[in-house]
C-alpha atoms as a PDB file:
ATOM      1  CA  UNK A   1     -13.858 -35.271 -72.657  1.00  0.00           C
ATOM      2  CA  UNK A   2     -13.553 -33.142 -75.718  1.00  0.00           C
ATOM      3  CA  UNK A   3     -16.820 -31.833 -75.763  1.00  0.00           C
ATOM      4  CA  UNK A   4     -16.695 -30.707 -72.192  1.00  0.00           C
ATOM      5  CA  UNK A   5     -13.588 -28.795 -72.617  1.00  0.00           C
ATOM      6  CA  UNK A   6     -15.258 -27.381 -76.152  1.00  0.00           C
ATOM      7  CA  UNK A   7     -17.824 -25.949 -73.820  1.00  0.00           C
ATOM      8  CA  UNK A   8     -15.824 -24.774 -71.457  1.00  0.00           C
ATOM      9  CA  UNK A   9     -14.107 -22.834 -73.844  1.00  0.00           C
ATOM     10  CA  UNK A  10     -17.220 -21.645 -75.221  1.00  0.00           C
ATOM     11  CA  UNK A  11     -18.572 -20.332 -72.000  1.00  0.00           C
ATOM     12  CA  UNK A  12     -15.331 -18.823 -70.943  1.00  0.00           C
ATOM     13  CA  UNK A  13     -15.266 -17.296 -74.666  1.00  0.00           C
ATOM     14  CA  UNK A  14     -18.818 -16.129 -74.232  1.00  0.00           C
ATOM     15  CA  UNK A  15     -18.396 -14.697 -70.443  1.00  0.00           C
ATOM     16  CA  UNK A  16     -15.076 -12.601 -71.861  1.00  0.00           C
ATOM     17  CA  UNK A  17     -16.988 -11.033 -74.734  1.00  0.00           C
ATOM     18  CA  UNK A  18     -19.970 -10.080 -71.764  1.00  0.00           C
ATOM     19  CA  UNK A  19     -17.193  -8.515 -69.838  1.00  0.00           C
ATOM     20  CA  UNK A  20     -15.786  -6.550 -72.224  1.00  0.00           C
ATOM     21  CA  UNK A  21     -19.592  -5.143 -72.996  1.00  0.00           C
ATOM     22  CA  UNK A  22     -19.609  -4.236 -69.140  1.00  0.00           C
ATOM     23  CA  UNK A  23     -21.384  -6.996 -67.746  1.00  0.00           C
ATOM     24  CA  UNK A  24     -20.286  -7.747 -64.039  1.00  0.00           C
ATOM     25  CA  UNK A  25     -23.023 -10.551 -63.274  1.00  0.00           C
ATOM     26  CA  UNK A  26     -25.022 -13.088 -65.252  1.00  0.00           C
ATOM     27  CA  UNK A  27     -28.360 -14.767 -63.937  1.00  0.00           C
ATOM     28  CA  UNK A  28     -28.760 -18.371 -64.393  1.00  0.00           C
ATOM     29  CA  UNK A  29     -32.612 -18.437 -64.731  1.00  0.00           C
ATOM     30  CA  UNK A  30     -34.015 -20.235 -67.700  1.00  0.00           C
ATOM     31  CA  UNK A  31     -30.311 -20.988 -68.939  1.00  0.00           C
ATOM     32  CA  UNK A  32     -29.878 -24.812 -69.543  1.00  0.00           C
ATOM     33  CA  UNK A  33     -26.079 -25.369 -68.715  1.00  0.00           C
ATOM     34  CA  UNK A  34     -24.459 -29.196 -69.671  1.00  0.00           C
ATOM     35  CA  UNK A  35     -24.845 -31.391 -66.650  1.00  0.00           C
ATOM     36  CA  UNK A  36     -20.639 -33.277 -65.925  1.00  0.00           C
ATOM     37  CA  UNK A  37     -21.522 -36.306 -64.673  1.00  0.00           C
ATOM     38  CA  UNK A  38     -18.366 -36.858 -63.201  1.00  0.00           C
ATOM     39  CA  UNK A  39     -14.851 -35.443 -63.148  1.00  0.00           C
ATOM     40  CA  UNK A  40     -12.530 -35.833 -66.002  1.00  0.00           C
ATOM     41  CA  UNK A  41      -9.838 -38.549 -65.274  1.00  0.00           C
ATOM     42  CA  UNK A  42      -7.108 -36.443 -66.231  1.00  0.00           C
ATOM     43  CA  UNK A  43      -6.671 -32.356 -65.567  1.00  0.00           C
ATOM     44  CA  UNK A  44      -8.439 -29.996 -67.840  1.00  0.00           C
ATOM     45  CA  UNK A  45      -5.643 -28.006 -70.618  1.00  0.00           C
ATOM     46  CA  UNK A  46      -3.850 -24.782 -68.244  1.00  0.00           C
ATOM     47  CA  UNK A  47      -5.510 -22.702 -71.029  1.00  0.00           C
ATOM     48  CA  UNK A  48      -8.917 -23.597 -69.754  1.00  0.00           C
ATOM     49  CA  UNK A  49      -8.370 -24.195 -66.074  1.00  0.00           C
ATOM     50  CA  UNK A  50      -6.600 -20.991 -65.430  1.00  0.00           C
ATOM     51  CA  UNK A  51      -8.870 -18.684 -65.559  1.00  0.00           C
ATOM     52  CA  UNK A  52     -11.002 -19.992 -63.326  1.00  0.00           C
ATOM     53  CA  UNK A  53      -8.647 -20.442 -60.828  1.00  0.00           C
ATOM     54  CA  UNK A  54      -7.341 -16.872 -61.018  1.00  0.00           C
ATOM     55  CA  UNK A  55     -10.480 -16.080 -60.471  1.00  0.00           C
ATOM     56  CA  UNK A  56     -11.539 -18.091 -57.390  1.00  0.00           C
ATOM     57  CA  UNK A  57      -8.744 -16.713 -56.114  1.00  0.00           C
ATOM     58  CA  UNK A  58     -10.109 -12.966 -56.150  1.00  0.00           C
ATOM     59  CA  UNK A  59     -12.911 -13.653 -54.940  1.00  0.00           C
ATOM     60  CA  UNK A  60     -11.333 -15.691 -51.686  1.00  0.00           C
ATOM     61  CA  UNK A  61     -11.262 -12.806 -48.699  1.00  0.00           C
ATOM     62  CA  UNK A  62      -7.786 -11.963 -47.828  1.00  0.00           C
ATOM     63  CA  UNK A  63      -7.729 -13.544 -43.850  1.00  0.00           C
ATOM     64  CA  UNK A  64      -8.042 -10.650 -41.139  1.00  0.00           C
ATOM     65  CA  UNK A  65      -5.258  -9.597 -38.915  1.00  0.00           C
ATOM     66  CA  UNK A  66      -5.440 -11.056 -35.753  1.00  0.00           C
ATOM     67  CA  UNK A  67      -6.344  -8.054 -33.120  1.00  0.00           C
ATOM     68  CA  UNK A  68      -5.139  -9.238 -29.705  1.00  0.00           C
ATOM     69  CA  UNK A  69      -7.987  -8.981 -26.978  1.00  0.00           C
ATOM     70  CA  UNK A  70      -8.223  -6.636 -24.336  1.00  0.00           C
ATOM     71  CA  UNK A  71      -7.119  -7.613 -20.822  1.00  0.00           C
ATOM     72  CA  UNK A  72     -10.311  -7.994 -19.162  1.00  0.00           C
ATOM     73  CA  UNK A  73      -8.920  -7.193 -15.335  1.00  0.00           C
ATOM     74  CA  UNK A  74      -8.285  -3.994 -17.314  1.00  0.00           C
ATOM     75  CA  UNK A  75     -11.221  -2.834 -19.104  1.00  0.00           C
ATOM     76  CA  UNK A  76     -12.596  -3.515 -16.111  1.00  0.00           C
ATOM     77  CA  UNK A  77     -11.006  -1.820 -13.819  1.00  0.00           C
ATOM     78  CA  UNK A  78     -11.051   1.393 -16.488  1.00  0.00           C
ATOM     79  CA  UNK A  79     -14.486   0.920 -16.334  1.00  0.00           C
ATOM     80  CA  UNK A  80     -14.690   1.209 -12.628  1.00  0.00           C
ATOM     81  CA  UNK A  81     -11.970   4.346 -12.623  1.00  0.00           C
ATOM     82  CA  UNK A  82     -14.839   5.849 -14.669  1.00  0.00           C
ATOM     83  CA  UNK A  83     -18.385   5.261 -12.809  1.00  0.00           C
ATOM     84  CA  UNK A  84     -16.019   6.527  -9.467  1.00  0.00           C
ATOM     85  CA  UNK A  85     -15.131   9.677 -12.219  1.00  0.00           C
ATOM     86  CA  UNK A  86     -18.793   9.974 -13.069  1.00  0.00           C
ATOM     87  CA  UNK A  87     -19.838  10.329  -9.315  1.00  0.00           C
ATOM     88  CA  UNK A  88     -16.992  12.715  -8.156  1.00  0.00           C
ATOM     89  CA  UNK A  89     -17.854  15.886  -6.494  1.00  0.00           C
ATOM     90  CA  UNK A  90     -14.342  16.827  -5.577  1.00  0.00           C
ATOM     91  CA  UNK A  91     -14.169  20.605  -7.054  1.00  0.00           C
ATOM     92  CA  UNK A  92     -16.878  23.150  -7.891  1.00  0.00           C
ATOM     93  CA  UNK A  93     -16.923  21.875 -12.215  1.00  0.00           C
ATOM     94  CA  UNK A  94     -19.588  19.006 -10.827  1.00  0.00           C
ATOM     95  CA  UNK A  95     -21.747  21.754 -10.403  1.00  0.00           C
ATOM     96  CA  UNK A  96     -21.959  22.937 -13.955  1.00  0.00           C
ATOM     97  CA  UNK A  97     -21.217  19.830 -15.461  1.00  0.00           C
ATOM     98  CA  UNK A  98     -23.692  17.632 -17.969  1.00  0.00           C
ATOM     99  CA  UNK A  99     -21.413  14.549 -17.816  1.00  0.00           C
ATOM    100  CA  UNK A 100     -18.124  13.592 -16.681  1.00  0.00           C
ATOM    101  CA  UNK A 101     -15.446  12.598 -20.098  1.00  0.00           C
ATOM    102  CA  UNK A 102     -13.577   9.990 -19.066  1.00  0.00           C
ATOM    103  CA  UNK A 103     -11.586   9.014 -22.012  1.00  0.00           C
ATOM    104  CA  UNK A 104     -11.493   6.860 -25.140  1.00  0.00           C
ATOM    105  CA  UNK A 105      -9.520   4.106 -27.006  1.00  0.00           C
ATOM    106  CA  UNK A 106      -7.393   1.041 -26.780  1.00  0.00           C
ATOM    107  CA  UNK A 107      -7.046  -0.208 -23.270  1.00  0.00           C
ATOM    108  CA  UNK A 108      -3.542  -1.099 -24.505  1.00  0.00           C
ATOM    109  CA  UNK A 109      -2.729   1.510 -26.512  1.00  0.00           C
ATOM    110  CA  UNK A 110       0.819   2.018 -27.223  1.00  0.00           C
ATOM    111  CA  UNK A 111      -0.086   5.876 -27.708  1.00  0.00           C
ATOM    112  CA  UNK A 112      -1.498   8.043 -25.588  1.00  0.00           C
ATOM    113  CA  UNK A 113      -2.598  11.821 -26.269  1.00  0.00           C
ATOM    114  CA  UNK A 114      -3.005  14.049 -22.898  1.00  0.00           C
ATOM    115  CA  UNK A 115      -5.162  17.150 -23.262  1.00  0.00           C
ATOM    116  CA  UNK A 116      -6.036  19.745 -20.799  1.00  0.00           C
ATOM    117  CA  UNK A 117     -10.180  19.796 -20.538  1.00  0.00           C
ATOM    118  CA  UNK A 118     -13.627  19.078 -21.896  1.00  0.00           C
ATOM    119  CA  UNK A 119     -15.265  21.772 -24.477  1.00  0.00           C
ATOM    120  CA  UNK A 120     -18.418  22.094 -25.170  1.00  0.00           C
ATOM    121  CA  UNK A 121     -18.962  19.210 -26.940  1.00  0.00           C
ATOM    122  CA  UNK A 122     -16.996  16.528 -25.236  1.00  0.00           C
ATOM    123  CA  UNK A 123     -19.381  17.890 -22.057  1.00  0.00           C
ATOM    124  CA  UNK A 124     -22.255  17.322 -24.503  1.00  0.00           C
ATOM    125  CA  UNK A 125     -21.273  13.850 -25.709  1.00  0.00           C
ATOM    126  CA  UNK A 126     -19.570  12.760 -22.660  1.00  0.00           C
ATOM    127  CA  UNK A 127     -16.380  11.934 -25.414  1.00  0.00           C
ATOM    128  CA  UNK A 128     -12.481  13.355 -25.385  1.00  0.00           C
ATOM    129  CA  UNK A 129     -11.810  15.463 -29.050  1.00  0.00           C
ATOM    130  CA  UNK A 130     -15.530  15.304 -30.369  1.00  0.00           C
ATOM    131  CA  UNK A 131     -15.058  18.771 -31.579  1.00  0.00           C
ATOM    132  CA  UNK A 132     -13.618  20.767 -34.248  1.00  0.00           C
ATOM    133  CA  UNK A 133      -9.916  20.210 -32.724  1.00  0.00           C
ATOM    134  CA  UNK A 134     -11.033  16.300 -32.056  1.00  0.00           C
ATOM    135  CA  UNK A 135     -11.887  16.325 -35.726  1.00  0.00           C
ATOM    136  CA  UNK A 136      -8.669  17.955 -36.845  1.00  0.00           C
ATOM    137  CA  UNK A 137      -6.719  15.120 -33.545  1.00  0.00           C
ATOM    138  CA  UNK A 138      -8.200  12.440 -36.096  1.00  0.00           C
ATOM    139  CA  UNK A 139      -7.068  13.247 -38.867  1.00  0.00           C
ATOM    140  CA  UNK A 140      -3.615  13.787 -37.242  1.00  0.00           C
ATOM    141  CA  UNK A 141      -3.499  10.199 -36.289  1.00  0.00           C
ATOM    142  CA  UNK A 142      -4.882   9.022 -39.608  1.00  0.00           C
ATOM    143  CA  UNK A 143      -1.822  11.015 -41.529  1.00  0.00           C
ATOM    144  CA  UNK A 144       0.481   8.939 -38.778  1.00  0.00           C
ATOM    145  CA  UNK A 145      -1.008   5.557 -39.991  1.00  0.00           C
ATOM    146  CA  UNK A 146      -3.442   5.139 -37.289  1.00  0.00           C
ATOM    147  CA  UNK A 147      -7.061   4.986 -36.081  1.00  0.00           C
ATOM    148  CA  UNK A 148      -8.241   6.754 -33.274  1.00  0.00           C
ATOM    149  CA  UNK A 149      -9.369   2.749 -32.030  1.00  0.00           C
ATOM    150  CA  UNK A 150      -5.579   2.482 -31.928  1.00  0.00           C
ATOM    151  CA  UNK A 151      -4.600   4.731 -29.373  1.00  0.00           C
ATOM    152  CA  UNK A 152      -6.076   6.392 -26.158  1.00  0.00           C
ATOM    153  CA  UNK A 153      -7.041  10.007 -25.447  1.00  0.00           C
ATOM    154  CA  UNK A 154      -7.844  11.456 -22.439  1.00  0.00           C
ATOM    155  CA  UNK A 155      -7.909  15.111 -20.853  1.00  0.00           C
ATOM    156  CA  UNK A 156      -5.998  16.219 -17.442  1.00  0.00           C
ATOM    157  CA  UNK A 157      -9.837  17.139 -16.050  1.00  0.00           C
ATOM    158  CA  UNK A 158     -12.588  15.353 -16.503  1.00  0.00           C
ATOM    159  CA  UNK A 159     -15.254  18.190 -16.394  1.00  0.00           C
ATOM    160  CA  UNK A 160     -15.374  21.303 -18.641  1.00  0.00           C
ATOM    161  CA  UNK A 161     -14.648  24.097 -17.028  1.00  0.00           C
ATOM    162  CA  UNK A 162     -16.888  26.524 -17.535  1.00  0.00           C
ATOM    163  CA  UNK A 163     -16.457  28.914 -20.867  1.00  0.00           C
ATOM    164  CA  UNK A 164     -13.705  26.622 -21.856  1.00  0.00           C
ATOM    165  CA  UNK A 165     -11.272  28.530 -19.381  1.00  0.00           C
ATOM    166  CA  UNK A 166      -7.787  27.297 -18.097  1.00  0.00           C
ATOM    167  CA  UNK A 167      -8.007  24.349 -15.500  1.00  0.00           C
ATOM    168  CA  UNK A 168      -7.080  26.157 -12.244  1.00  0.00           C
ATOM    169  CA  UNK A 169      -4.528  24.315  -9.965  1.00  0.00           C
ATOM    170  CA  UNK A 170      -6.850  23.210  -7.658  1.00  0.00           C
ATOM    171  CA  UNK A 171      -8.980  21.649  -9.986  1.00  0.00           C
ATOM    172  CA  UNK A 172      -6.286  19.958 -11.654  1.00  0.00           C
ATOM    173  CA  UNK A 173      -5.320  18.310  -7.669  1.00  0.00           C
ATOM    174  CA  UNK A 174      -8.686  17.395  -7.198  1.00  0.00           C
ATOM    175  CA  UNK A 175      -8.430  15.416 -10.591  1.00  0.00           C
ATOM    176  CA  UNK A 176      -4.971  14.255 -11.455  1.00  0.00           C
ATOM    177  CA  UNK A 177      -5.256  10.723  -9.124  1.00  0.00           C
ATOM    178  CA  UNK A 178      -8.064   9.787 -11.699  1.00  0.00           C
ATOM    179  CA  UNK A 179      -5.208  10.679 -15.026  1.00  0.00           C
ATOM    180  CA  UNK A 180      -2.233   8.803 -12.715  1.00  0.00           C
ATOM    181  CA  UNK A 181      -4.799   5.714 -12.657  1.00  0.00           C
ATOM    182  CA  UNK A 182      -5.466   5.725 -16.452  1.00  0.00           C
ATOM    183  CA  UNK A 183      -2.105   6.109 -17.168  1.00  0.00           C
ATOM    184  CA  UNK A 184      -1.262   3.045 -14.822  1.00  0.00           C
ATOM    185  CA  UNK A 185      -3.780   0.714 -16.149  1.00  0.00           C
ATOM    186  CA  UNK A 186      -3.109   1.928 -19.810  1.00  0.00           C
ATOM    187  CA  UNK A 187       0.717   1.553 -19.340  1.00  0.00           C
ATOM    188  CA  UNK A 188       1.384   3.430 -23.001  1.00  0.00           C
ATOM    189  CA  UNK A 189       4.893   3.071 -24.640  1.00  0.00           C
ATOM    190  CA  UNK A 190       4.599   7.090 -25.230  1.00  0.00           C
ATOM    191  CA  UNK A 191       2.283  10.036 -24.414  1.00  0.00           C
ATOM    192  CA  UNK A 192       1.538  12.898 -26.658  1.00  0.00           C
ATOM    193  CA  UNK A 193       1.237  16.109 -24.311  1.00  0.00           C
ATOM    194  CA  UNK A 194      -1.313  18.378 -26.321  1.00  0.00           C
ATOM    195  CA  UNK A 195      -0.741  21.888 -25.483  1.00  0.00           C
ATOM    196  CA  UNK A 196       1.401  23.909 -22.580  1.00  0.00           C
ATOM    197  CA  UNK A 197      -1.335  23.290 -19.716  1.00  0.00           C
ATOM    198  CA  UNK A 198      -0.946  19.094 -20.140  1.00  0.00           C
ATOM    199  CA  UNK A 199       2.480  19.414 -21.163  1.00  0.00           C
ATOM    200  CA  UNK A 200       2.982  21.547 -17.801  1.00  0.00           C
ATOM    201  CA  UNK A 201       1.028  19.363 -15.303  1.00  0.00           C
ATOM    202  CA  UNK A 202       2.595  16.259 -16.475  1.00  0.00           C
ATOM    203  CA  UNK A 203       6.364  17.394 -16.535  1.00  0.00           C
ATOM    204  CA  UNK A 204       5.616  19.618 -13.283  1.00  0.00           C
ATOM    205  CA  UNK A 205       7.153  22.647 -15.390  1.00  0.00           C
ATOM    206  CA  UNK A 206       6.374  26.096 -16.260  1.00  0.00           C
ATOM    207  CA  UNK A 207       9.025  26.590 -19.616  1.00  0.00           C
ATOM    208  CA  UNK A 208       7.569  27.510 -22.637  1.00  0.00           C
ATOM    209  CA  UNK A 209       5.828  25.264 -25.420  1.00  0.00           C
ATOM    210  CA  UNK A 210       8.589  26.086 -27.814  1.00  0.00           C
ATOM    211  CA  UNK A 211      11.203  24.940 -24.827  1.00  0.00           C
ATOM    212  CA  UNK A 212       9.297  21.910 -24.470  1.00  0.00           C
ATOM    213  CA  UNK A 213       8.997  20.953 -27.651  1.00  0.00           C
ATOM    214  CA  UNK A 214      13.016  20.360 -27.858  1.00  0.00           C
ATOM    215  CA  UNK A 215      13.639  18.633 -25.044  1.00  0.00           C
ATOM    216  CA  UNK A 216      13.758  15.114 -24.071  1.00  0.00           C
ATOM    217  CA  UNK A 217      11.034  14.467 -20.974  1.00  0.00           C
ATOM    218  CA  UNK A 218       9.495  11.245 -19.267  1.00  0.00           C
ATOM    219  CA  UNK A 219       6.343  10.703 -16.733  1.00  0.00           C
ATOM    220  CA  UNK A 220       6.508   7.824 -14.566  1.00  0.00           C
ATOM    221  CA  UNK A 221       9.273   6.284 -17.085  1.00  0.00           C
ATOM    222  CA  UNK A 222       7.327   7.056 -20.275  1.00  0.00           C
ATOM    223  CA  UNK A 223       8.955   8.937 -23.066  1.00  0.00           C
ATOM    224  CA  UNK A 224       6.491  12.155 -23.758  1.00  0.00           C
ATOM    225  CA  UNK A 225       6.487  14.367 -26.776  1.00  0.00           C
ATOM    226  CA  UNK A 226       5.225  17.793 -26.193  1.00  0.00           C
ATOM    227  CA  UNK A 227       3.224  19.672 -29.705  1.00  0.00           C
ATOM    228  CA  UNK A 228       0.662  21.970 -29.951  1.00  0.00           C
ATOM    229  CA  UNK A 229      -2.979  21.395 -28.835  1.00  0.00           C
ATOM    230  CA  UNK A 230      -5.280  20.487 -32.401  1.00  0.00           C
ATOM    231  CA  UNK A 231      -7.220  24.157 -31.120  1.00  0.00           C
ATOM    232  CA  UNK A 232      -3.738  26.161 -31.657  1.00  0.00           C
ATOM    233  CA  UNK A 233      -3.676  24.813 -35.221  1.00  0.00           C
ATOM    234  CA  UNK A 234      -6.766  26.236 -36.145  1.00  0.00           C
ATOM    235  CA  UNK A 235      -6.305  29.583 -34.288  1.00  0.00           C
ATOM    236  CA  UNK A 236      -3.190  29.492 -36.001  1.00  0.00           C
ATOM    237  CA  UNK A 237      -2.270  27.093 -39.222  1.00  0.00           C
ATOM    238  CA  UNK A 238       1.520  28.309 -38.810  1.00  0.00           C
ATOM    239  CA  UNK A 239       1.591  26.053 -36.096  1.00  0.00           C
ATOM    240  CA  UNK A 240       0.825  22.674 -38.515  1.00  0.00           C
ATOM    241  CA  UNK A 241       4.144  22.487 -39.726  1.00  0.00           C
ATOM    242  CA  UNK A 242       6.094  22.100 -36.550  1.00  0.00           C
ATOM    243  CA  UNK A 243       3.248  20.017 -34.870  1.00  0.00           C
ATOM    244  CA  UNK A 244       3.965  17.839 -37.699  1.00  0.00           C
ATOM    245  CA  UNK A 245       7.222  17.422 -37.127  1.00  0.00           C
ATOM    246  CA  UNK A 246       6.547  16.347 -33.712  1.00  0.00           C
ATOM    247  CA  UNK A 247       4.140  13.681 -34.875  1.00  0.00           C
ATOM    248  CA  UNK A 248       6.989  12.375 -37.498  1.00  0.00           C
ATOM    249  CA  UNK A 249       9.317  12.314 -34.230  1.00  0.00           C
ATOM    250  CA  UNK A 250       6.774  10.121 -32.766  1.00  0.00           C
ATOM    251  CA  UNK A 251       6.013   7.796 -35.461  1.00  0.00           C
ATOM    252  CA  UNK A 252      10.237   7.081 -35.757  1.00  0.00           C
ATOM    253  CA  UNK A 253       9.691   6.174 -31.903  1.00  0.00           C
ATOM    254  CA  UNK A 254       6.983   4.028 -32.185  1.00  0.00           C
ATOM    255  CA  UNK A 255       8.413   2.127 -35.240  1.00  0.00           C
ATOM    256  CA  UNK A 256      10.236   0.204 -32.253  1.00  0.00           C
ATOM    257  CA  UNK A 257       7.717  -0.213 -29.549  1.00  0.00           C
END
């Protein structure tokens, strides 16, 4: 018994004196280490079974969070919603199109940002906010203690229109059924309006983005927050500030959803 726990201080000894040197790993090869034949009857001193209890508990992986599964009648019926999207010929954009853009995210999201159209690269990629204001969206959400898994982000059209013009109204009747449907099978606690066009198509209005900023509005029941569209912020970095307020009014909403 004493000898074992004289080695086992010397080992311990030795591996502390490694560690300080920097040495994060030793290889057992051609080491001849004492052989325990069998337990000791009664518990090893705290001084020597201590540490290497501390330290199997490091190195046991903290357990995941548990991330609830997506409804499958939903995914696919999202998934549906989009191959009819993908086909749709309604207005004059399938004409100049490279690929429908759907929308992305959590099936269940709690949070859902509303944009007006496809750019250039969302029609390239086939993705919502792949640009340089999708880049600048994601790092919104990050700063608001998300991911951009955690939420859902779609666009009012689902084709760019072409030199990244305003949607015109008719295009925006010929494509609103397919928004109403994601919204319906999303069922979000709160949507972001990004921008005067979604803002304006969603709360059937025509005030000004400073107007709706203020005010208190709903769609179908759901609480929406109107800010500034991520390209506004970098045609104009003035505009940060108050979008961040916005996104702090959010975030106090959401703390009880």
């Amino acid at each position: 018994m004493d000898n074992r726990i004289d080695t086992l201080e010397a080992t311990i000894a030795a591996l502390k004196r490694l560690e300080k040197k920097g040495v994060r790993s030793v290889y057992l090869d051609g080491i001849e280490l004492p052989t325990v034949v069998s337990p000791p009857s009664a518990p090893l001193p705290t001084a020597v079974s201590a540490p290497a209890s501390r330290a199997a508990s490091a190195a046991r992986p903290a357990p995941a969070a548990a991330v609830p599964a997506p409804n499958p009648e939903t995914v696919a019926s999202l998934a549906a919603l989009a191959k009819t999207v993908s086909a749709c010929t309604r207005c004059a954009l399938h004409q100049t199109r490279t690929q429908t853009v759907f929308g992305v995210g959590n099936p269940h999201a709690k949070l859902m940002f509303i944009g007006e159209a496809p750019g250039a690269d969302e029609d390239a990629k086939g993705e919502p906010f792949v640009g340089r204001a999708g880049q600048l969206l994601n790092k919104i959400i990050v700063a608001m203690g998300m991911t951009r898994e955690e939420v859902y982000i779609g666009n009012i059209l689902k084709c760019r229109p072409p030199q990244n013009r305003d949607p015109l109204p008719a295009e925006v009747n010929c494509c609103e059924e397919y928004l109403r449907a994601q919204i319906a099978l999303i069922k979000p606690k709160y949507i972001c309006a990004l921008g005067r066009i979604a803002a304006h198509w969603l709360l059937k209005t025509d005030a000004p983005l400073g107007a709706m900023r203020a005010g208190s509005y709903t769609y179908e029941g759901i609480p929406v927050i109107v800010t500034y569209h991520p390209a506004a912020l970098l045609r104009n970095p003035a505009f940060k500030a108050p979008c961040w307020d916005d996104m702090k009014k959010l975030m106090a909403l959401l703390k009880d959803a």
